[in-house]
C-alpha atoms as a PDB file:
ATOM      1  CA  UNK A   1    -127.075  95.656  -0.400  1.00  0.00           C
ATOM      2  CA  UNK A   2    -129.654  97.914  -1.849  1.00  0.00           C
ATOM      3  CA  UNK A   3    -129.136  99.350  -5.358  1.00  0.00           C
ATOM      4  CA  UNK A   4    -128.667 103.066  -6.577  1.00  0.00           C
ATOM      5  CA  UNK A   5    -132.497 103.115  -7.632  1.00  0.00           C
ATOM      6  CA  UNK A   6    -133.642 101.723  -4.141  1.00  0.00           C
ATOM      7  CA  UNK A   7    -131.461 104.407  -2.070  1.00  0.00           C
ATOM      8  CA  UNK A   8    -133.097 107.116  -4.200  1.00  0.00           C
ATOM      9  CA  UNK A   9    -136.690 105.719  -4.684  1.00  0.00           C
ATOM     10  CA  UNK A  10    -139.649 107.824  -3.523  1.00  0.00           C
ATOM     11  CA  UNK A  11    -137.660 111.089  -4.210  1.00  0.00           C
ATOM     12  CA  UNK A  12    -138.534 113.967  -6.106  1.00  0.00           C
ATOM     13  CA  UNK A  13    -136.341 116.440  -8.159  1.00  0.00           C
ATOM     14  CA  UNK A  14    -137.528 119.284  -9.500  1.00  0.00           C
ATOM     15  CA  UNK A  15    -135.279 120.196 -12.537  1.00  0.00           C
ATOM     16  CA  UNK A  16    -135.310 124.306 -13.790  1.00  0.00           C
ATOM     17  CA  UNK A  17    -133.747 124.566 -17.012  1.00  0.00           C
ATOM     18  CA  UNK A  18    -134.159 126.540 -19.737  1.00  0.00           C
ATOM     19  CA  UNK A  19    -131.891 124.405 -22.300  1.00  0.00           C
ATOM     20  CA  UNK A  20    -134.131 121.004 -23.412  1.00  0.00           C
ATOM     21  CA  UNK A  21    -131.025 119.036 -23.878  1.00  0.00           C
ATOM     22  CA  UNK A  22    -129.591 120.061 -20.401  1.00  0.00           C
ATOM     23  CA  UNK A  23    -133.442 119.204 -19.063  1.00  0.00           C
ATOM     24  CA  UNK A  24    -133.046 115.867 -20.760  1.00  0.00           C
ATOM     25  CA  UNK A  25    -129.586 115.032 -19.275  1.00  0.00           C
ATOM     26  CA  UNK A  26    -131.112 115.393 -15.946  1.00  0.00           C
ATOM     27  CA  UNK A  27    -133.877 113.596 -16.579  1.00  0.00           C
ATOM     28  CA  UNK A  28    -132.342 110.825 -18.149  1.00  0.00           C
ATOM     29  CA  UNK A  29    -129.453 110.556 -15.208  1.00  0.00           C
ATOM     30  CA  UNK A  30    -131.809 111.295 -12.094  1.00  0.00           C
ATOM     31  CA  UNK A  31    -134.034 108.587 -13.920  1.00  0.00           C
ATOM     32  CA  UNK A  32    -131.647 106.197 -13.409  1.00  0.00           C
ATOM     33  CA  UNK A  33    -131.096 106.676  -9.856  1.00  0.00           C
ATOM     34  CA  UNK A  34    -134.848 105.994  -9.479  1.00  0.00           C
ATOM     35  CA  UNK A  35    -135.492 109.764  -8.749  1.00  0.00           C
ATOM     36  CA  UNK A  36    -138.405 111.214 -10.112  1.00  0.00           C
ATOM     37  CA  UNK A  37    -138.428 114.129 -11.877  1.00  0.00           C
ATOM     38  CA  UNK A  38    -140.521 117.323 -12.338  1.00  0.00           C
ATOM     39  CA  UNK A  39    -139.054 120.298 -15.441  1.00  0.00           C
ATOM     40  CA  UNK A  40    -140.074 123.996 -15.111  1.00  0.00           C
ATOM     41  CA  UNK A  41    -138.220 126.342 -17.953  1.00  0.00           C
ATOM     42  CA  UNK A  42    -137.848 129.513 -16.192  1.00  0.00           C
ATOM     43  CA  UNK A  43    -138.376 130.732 -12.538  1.00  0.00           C
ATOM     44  CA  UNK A  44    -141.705 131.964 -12.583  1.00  0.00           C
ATOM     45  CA  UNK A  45    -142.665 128.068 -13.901  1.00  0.00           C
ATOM     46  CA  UNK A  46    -140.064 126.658 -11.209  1.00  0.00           C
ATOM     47  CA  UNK A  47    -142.509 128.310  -8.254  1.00  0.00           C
ATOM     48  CA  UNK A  48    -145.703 127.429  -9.863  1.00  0.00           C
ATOM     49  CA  UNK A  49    -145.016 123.661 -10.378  1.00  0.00           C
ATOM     50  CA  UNK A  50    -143.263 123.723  -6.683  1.00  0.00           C
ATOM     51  CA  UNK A  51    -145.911 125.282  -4.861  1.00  0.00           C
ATOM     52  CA  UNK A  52    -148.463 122.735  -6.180  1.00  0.00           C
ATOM     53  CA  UNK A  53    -145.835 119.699  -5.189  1.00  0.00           C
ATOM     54  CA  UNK A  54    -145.523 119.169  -1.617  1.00  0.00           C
ATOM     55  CA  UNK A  55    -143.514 116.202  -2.281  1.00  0.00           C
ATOM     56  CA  UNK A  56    -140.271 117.558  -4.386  1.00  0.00           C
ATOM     57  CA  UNK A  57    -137.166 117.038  -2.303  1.00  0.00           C
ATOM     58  CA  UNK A  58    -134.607 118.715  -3.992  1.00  0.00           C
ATOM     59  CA  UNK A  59    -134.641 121.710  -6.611  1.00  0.00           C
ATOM     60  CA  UNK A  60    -131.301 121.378  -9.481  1.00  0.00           C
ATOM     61  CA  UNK A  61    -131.512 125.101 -10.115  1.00  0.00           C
ATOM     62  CA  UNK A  62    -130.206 126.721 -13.491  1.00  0.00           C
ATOM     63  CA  UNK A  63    -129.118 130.877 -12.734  1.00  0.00           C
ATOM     64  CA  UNK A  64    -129.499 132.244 -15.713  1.00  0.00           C
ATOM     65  CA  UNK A  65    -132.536 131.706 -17.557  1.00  0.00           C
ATOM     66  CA  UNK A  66    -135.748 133.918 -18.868  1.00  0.00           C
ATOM     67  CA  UNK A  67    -138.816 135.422 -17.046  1.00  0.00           C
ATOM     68  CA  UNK A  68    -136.953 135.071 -13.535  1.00  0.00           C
ATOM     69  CA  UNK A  69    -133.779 133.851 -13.104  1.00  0.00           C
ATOM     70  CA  UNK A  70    -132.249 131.275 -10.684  1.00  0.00           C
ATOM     71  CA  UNK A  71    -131.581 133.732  -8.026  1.00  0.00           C
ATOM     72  CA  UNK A  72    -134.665 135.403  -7.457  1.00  0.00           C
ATOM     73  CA  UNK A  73    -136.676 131.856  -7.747  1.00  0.00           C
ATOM     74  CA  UNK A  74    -134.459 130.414  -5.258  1.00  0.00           C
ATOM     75  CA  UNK A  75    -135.042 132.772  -2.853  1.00  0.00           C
ATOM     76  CA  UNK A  76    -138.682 132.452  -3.827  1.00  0.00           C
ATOM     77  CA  UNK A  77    -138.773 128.645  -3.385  1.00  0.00           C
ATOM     78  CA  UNK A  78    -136.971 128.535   0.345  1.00  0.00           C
ATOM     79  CA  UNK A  79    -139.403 131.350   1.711  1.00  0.00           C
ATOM     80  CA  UNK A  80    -142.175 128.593   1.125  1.00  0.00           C
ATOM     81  CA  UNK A  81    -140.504 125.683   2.203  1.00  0.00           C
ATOM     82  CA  UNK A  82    -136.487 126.793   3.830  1.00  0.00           C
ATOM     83  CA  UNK A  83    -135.705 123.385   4.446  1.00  0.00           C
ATOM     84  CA  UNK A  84    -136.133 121.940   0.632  1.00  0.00           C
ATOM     85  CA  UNK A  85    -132.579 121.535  -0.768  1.00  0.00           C
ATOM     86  CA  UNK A  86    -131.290 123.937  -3.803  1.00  0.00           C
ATOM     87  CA  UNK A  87    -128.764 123.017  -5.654  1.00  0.00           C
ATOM     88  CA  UNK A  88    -127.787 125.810  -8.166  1.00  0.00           C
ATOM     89  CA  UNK A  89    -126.114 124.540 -11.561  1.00  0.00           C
ATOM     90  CA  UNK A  90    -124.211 127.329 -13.968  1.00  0.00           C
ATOM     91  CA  UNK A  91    -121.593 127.336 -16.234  1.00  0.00           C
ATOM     92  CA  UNK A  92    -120.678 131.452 -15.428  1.00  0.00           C
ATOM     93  CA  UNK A  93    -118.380 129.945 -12.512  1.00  0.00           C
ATOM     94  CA  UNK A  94    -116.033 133.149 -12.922  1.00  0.00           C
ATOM     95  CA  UNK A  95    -118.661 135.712 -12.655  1.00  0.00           C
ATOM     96  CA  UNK A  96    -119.006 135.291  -8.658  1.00  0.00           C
ATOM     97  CA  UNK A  97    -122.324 132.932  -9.444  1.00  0.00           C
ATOM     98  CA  UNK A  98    -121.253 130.295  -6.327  1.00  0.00           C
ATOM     99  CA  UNK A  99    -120.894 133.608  -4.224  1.00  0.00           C
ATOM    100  CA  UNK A 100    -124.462 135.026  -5.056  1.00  0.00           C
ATOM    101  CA  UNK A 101    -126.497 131.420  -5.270  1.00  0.00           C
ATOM    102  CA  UNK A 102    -125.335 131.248  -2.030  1.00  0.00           C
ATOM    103  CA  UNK A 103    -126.985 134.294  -0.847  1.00  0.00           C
ATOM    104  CA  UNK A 104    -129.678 133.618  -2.177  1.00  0.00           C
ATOM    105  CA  UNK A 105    -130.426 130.216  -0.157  1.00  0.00           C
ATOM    106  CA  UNK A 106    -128.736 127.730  -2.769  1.00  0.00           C
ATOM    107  CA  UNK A 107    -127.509 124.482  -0.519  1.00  0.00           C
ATOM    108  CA  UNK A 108    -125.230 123.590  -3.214  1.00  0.00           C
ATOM    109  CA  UNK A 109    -123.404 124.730  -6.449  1.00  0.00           C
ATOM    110  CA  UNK A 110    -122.389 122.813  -9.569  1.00  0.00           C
ATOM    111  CA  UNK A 111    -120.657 124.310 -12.259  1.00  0.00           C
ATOM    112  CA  UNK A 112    -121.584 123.283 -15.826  1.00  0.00           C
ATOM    113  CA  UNK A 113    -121.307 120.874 -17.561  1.00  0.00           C
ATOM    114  CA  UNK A 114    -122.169 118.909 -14.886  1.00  0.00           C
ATOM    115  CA  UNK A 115    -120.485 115.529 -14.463  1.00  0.00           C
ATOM    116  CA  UNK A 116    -122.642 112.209 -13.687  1.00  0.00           C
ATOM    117  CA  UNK A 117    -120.451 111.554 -10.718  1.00  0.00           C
ATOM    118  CA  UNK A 118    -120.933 114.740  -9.402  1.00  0.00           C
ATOM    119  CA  UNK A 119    -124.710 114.550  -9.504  1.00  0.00           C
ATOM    120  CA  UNK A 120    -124.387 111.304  -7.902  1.00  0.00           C
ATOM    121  CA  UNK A 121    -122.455 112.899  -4.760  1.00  0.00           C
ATOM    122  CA  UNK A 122    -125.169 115.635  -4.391  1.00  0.00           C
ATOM    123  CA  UNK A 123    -127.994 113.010  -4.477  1.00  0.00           C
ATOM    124  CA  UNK A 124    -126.276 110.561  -2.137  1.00  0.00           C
ATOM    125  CA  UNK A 125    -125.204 113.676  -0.014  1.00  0.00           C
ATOM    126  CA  UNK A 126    -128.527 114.950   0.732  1.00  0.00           C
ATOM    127  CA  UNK A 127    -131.333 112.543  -0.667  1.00  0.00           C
ATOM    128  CA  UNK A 128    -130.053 109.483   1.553  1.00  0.00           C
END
């Protein structure tokens, strides 16, 4: 039986956050799947870094952050590639946030703060 960092070896995360110590949680967790990780602070960062990595498999997606938020770089990120997963993370769960990250293209939402078991379901969900 293979072990959580062999299912999610070879696979690429792109983490937008604007908070360092929510950036670090990810890290540190998707690290220890085996996942590896790229961070982008705002939006504008999050399209830059994805349109020069071909290889990022799923985008963990904070809505509210500076420059551009969540929204408008999600919808940003699935015009160049529709088919990479977006999973939008937020802690404004009663603001109708799910609703709009899922007009925007978000595959996913998580609602802050986000649980380790939780992130394990999305990454065994849709990086298997």
């Amino acid at each position: 039986m293979a072990s959580i960092n062999d299912v999610f070896s070879g696979k690429t995360v792109l983490i937008v956050e604007d908070n360092e110590n929510s950036d670090s949680y990810f890290r540190a967790a998707l690290h220890k799947y085996g996942v590896s990780t790229l961070s982008a602070g705002n939006g504008k960062e999050a399209i830059r870094i994805f349109g020069e990595n071909k290889q990022i498999d799923l985008v963990l997606m904070d809505l509210n952050m500076p420059e551009m938020d969540g929204f408008e770089a999600t919808q940003r990120i699935k015009s160049m590639r529709p088919e990479v997963l977006v999973v939008a993370q937020s802690a404004y769960i009663l603001s109708g946030e799910e609703k709009r990250s899922v007009e925007a293209g978000c595959d996913e939402f998580l609602a802050k703060p986000i649980r380790l078991n939780s992130l394990f379901e999305v990454l065994n969900r849709y990086l298997k």
